[in-house]
Protein backbone atom coordinates (compact mmCIF):
# COMPACT_ATOMS: atom_id res chain seq x y z
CA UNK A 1 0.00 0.00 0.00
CA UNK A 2 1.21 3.51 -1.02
CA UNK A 3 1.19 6.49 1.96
CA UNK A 4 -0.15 9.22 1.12
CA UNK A 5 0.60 12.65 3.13
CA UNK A 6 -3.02 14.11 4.67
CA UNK A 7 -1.53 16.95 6.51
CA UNK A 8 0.18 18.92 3.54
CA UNK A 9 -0.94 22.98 4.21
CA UNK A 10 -3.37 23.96 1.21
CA UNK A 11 -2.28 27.13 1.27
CA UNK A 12 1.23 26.68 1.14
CA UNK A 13 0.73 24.41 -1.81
CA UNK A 14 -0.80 27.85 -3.39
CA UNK A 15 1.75 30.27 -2.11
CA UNK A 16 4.42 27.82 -3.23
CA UNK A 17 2.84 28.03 -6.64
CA UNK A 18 2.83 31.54 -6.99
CA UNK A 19 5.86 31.99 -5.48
CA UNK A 20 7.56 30.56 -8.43
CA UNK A 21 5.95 32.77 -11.10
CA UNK A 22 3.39 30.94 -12.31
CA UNK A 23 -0.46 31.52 -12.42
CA UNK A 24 -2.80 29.04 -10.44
CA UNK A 25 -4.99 28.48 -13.30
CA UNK A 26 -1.80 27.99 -15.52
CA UNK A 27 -0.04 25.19 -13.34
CA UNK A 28 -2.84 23.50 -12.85
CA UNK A 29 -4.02 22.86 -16.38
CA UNK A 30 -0.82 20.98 -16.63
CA UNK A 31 -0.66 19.47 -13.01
CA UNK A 32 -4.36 18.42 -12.47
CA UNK A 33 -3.37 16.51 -9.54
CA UNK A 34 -2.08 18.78 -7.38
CA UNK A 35 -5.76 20.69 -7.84
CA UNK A 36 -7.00 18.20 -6.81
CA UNK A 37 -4.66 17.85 -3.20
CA UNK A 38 -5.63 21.55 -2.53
CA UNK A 39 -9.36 20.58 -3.10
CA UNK A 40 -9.10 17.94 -0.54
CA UNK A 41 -10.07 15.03 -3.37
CA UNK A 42 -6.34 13.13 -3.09
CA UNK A 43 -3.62 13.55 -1.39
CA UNK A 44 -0.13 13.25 -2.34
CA UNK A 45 2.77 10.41 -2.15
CA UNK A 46 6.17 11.58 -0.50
CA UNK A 47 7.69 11.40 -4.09
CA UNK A 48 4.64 13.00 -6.09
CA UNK A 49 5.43 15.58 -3.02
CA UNK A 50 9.27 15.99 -4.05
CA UNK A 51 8.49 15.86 -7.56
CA UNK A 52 5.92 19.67 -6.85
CA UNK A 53 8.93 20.87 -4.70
CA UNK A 54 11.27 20.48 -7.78
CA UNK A 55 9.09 22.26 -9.99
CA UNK A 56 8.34 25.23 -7.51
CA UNK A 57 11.94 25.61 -5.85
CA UNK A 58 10.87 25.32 -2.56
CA UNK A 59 12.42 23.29 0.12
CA UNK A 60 10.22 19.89 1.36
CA UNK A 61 10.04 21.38 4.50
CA UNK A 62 8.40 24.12 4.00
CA UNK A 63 5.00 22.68 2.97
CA UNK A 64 4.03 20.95 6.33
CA UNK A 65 4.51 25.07 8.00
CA UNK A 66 1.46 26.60 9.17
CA UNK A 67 1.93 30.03 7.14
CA UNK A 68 4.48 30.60 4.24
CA UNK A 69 7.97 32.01 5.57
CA UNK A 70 8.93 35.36 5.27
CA UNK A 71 11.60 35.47 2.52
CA UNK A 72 13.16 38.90 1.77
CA UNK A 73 16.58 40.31 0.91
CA UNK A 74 18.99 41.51 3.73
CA UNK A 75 19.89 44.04 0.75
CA UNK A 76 18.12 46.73 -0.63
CA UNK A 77 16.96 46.13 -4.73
CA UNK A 78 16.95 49.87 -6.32
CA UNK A 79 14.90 50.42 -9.17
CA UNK A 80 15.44 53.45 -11.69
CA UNK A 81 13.43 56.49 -10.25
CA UNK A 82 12.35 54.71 -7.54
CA UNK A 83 13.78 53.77 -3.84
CA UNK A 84 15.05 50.09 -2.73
CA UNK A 85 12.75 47.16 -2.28
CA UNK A 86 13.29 44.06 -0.32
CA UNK A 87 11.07 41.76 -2.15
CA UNK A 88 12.24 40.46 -5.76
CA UNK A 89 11.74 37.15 -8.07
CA UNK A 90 12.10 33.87 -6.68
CA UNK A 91 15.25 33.67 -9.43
CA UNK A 92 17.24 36.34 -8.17
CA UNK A 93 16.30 35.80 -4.73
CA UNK A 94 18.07 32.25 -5.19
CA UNK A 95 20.84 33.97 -6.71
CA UNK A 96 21.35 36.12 -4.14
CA UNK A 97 21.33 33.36 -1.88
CA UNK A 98 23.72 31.30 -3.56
CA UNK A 99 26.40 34.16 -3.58
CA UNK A 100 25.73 34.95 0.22
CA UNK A 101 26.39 31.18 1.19
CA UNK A 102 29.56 31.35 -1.36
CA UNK A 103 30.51 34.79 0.39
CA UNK A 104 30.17 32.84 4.42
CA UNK A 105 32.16 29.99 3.53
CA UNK A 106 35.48 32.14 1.86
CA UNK A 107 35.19 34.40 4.36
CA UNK A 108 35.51 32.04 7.13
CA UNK A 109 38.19 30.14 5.03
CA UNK A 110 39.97 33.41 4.15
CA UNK A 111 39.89 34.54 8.32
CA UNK A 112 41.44 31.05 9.34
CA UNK A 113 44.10 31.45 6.45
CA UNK A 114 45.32 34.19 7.79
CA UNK A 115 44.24 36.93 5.51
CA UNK A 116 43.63 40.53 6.67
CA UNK A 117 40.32 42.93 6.11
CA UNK A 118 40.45 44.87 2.46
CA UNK A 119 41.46 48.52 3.20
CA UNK A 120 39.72 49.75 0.40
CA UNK A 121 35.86 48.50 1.66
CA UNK A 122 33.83 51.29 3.42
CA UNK A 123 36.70 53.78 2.90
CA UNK A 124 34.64 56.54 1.53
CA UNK A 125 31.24 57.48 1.96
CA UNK A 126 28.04 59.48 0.50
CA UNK A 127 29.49 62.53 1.61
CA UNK A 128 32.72 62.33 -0.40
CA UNK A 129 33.55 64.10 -3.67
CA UNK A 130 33.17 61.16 -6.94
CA UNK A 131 36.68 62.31 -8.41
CA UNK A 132 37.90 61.35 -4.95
CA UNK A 133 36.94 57.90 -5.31
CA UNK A 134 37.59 57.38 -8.79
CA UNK A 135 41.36 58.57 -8.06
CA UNK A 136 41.41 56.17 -5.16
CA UNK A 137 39.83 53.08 -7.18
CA UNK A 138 42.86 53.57 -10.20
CA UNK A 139 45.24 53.14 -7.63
CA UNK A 140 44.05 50.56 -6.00
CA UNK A 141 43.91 48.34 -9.57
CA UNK A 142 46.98 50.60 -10.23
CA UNK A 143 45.60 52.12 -13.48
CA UNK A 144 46.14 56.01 -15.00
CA UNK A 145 43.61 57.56 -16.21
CA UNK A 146 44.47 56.50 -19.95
CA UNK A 147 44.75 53.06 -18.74
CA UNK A 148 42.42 51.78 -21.60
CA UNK A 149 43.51 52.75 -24.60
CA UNK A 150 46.37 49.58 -24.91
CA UNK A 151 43.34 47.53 -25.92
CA UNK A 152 41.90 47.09 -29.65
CA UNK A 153 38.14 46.69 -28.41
CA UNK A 154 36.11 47.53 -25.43
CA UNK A 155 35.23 43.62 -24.96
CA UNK A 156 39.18 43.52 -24.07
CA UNK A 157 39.18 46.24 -22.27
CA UNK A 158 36.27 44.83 -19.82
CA UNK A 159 38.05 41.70 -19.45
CA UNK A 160 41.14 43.05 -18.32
CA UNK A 161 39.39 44.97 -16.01
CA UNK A 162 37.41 41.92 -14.34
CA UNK A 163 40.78 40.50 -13.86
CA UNK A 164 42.24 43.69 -12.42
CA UNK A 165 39.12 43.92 -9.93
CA UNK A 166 39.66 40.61 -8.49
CA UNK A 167 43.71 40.84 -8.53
CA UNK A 168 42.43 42.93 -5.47
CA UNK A 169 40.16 40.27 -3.26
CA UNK A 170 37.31 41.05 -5.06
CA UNK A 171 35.41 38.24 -6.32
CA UNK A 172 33.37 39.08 -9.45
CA UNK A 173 30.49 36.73 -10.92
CA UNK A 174 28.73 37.16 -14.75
CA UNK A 175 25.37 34.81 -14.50
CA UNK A 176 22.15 34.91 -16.83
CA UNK A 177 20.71 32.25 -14.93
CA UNK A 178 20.39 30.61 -11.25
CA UNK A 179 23.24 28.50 -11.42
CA UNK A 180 24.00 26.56 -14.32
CA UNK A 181 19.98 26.02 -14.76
CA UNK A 182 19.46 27.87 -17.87
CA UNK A 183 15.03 27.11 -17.91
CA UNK A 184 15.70 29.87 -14.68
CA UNK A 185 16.83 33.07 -16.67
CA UNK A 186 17.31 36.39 -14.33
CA UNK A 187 15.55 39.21 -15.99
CA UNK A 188 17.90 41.99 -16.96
CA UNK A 189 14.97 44.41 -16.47
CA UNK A 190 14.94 43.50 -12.72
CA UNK A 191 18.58 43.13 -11.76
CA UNK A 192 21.28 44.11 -14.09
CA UNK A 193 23.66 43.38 -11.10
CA UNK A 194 24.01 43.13 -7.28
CA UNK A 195 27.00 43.50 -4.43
CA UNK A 196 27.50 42.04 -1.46
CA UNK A 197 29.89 43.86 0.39
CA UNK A 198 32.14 42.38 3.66
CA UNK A 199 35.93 43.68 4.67
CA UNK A 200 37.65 39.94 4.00
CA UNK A 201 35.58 38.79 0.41
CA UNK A 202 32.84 41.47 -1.14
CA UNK A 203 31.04 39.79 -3.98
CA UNK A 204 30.21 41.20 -7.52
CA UNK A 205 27.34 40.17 -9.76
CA UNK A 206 26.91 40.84 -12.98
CA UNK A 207 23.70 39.95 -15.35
CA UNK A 208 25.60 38.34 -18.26
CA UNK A 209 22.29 38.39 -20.14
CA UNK A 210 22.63 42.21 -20.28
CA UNK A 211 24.81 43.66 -23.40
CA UNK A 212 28.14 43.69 -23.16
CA UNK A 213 28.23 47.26 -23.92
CA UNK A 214 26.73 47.86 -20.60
CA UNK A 215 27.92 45.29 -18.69
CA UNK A 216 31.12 47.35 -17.99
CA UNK A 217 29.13 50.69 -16.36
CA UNK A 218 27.58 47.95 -13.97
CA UNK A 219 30.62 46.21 -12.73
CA UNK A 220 32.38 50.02 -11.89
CA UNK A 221 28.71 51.09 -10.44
CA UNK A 222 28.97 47.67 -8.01
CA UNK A 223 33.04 48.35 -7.13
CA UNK A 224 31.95 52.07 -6.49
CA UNK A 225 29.42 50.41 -3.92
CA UNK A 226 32.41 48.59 -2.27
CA UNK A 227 34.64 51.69 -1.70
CA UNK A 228 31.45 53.02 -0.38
CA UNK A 229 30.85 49.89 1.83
CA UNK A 230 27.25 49.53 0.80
CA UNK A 231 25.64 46.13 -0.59
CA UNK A 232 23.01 46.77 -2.85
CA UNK A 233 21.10 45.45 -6.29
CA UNK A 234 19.56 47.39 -8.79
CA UNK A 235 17.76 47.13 -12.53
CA UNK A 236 19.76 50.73 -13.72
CA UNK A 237 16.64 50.62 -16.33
CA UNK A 238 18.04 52.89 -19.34
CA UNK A 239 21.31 52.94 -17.71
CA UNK A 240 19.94 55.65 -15.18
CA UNK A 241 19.69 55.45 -11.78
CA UNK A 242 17.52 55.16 -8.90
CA UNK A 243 16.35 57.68 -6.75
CA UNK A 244 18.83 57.42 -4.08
CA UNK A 245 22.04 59.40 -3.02
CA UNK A 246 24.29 56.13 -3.36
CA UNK A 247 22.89 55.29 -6.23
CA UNK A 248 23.39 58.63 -8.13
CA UNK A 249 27.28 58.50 -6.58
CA UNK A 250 27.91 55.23 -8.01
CA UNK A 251 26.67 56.47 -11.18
CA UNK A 252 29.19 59.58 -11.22
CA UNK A 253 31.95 57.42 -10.16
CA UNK A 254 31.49 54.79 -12.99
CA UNK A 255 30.93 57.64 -15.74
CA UNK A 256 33.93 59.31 -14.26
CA UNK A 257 35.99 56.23 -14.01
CA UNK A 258 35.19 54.44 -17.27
CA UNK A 259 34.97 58.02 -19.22
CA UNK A 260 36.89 61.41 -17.77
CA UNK A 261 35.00 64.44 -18.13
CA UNK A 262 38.30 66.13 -18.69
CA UNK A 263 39.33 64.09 -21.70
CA UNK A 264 35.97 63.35 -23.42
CA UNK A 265 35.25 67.20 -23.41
CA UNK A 266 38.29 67.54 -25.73
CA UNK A 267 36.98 64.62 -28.22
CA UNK A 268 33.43 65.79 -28.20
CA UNK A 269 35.07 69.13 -30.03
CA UNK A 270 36.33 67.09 -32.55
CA UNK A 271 33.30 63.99 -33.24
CA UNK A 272 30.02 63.49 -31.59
CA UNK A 273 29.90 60.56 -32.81
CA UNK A 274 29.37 57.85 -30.13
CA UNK A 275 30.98 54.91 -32.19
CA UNK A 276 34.14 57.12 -32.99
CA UNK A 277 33.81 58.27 -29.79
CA UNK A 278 33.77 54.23 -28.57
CA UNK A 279 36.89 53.27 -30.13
CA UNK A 280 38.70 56.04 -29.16
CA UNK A 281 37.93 55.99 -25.26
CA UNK A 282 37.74 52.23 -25.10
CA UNK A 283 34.17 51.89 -23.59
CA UNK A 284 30.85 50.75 -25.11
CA UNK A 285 28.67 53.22 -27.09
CA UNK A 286 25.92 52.89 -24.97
CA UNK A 287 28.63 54.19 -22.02
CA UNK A 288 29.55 57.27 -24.43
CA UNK A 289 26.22 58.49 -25.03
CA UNK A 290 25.26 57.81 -21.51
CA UNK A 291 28.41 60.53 -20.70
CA UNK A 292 27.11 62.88 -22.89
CA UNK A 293 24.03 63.03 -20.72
CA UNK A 294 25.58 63.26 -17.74
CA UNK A 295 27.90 66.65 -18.94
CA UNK A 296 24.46 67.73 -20.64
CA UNK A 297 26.21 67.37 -24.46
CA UNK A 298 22.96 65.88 -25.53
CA UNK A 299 19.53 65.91 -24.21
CA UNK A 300 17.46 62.89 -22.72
CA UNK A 301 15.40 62.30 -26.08
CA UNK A 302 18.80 61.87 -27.92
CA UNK A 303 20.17 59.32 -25.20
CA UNK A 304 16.71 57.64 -25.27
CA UNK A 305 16.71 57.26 -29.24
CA UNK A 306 20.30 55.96 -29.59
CA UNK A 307 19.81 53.61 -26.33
CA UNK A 308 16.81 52.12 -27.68
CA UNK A 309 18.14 51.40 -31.12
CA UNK A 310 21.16 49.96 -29.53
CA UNK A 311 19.60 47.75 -27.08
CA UNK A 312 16.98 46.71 -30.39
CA UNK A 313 20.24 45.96 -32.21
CA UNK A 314 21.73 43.76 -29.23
CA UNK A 315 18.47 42.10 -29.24
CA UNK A 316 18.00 40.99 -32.72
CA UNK A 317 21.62 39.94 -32.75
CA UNK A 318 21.36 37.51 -29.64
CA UNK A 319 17.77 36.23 -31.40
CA UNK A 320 19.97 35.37 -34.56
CA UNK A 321 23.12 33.41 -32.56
CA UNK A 322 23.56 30.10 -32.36
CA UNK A 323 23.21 28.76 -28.68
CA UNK A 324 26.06 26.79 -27.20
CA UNK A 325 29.32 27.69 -26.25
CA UNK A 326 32.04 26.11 -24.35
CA UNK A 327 30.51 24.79 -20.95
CA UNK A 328 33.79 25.41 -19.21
CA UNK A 329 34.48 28.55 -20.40
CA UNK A 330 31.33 30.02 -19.57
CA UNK A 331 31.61 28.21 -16.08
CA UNK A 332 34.90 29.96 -15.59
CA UNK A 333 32.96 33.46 -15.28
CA UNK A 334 30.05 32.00 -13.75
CA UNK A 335 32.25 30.78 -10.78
CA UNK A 336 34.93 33.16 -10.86
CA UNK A 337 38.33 32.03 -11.11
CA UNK A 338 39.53 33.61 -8.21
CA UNK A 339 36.29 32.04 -5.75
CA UNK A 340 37.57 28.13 -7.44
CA UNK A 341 40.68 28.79 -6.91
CA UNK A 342 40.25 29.34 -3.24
CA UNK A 343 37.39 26.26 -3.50
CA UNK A 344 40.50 23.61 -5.07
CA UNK A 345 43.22 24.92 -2.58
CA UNK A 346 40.92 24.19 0.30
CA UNK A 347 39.89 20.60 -1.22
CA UNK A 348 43.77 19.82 -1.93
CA UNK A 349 44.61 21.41 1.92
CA UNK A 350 41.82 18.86 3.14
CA UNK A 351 39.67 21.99 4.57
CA UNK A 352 36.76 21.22 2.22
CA UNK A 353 34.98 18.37 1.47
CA UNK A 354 34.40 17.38 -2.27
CA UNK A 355 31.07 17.33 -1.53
CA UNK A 356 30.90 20.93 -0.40
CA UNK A 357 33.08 21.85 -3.22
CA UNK A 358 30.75 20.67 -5.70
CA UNK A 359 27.58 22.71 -4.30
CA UNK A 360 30.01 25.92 -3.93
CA UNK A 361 30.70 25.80 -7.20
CA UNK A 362 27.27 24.25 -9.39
CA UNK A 363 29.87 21.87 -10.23
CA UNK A 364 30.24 18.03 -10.15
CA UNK A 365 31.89 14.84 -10.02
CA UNK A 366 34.16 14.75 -12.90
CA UNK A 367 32.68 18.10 -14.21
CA UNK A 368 34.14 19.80 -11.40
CA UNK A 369 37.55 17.60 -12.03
CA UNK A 370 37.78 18.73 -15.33
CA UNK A 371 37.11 21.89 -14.39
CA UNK A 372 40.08 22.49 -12.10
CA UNK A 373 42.46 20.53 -13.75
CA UNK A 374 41.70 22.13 -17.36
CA UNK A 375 40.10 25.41 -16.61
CA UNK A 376 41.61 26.76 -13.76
CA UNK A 377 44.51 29.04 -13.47
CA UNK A 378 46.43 29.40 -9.69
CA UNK A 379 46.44 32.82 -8.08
């Protein structure tokens, strides 16, 4: 004979539902059965039971509570024009979570190894002057101000600076997806990226689903948070920010960092042309023209117009590419080869379990292997 679990919470089934971004009517059509456990008609095996938790994201647990857990953010989620909220998707929620457990376990590691706080975290706040921290940021990744013009393309130029940013402690993440699940996309018009800041191992996440052209104003927007000691997320809709005082400094610190007023005032005699402009100053268009708002070159309709037909462009481009890709590669920014490196020294120094290196990384068995022994570089 089959059990069957009577005292499953109807409600939670519901909340669990919704909870996961999907309409009651919706998920039932294709999961009659579980209509029917909330009705009262059946009730579920342990496995049938499983099987809904897999499909929702929610822990076994939590359907036998007697009202659905509070579940928000420990860091504020800005949105452009707007002030911080606490409560996002279930997708970036998990991301955020993910990061956070990744962030408590180097940490810890990092403290018992010996290594001291970052100077750099917290040491600046709202009340300081954005050239100050720009100036401060170069030479801490010991850069000049014309640091970017050695590189052909802006794609280079970004990479070299990811590497830069985590030759300093920083570890620095590019995700589309929870994970390596890729049915569980995060929404670049909810989070382009998030930071979670701590003296020993601040994190760095960046929505690799966003263009490339403005992945690069994100990343210096999330360091400028670090300086500032500040976690935060935000959707920088339009590549504007939100209606906050750290938001709007991080903005003037990446525009100042990735694009000196000084300098482009002297181009913008010569070409307003964002593309020339691009390849000059090493930066995406999207970052020139977003400049040229900022010093008041151009109005907002002009920004709007080029942005628009930009982001269409990006759009149409990613619609027309093949999907696939090197696993490992991808993995490598996904993880961060700074974070794995720490990971495979603490397996090889017997601090770490395989186990526990295999859910700190999304990787396993003789995926992870390959990883490390293939894909990974030593610090």
């Amino acid at each position: 004979m089959v059990n069957r679990i009577e005292n499953i919470n109807s409600n939670l089934i519901e909340w669990a539902i919704t909870r996961a971004g999907f309409k009651l009517e919706d998920f039932f059509a294709k999961n009659p059965k579980v209509e029917e456990w909330i009705k009262g008609n059946k009730y579920p095996t342990i496995k049938q039971l499983e099987e809904f938790t897999h499909k929702v994201h929610v822990p076994f647990g939590y359907l036998f509570l007697n009202e659905p857990p509070q579940e928000e953010l420990n860091i504020p989620f800005f949105r452009t024009g707007k002030g911080g909220v606490k409560k996002v998707s279930l997708n970036i929620y998990h991301t955020v979570q993910m990061l956070q457990e990744r962030q408590s376990w180097l940490t810890d590691y990092l403290t018992e190894s010996g290594y001291g706080d970052l100077s750099f975290v917290g040491s600046f706040d709202e009340n300081d002057n954005y050239k100050e921290i720009v100036n401060d940021i170069r030479k801490t990744l010991n850069l000049n101000e014309g640091w970017a013009k050695e590189f052909r393309t802006w794609e280079e130029t970004l990479d070299y600076l990811t590497r830069k940013i985590e030759d300093t402690g920083v570890i620095v993440t590019f995700n589309g997806v929870v994970g390596n699940n890729t049915r569980r996309r995060i929404d670049v018009e909810e989070c382009r990226g998030f930071v979670l800041v701590n003296d020993k191992a601040p994190f760095l996440f960046i929505n690799s689903a966003d263009a490339k052209a403005a992945q690069m104003f994100t990343l210096i927007h999330e360091l400028a948070h670090i300086w500032l000691g500040e976690s935060a997320g935000f959707n920088n809709d339009n590549m504007l920010p939100a209606d906050d005082p750290i938001e709007k400094l991080c903005d003037k610190v990446a525009a100042e960092f990735l694009v000196p007023e000084t300098h482009f005032r002297k181009l913008w005699q010569t070409t307003q042309n964002f593309k020339t402009l691009s390849r000059n100053l090493k930066v995406s268009p999207i970052v020139v023209s977003r400049r040229a708002l900022d010093l008041k070159l151009i109005t907002k309709g002009e920004f709007f117009e080029f942005y628009n037909a930009y982001i269409k462009s990006f759009q149409l481009k990613k619609e027309n590419q093949v999907s696939g890709g090197n696993f490992y590669a991808t993995a490598r920014k996904r993880v961060s080869l700074r974070f794995a490196n720490y990971v495979n020294t603490a397996v090889k120094e017997n601090n770490l379990l395989y186990r526990d290196a295999y859910r700190l990384t999304n990787l396993r068995g003789n995926t992870y292997e390959k990883f490390v022994n293939e894909y990974l570089y030593q610090i």
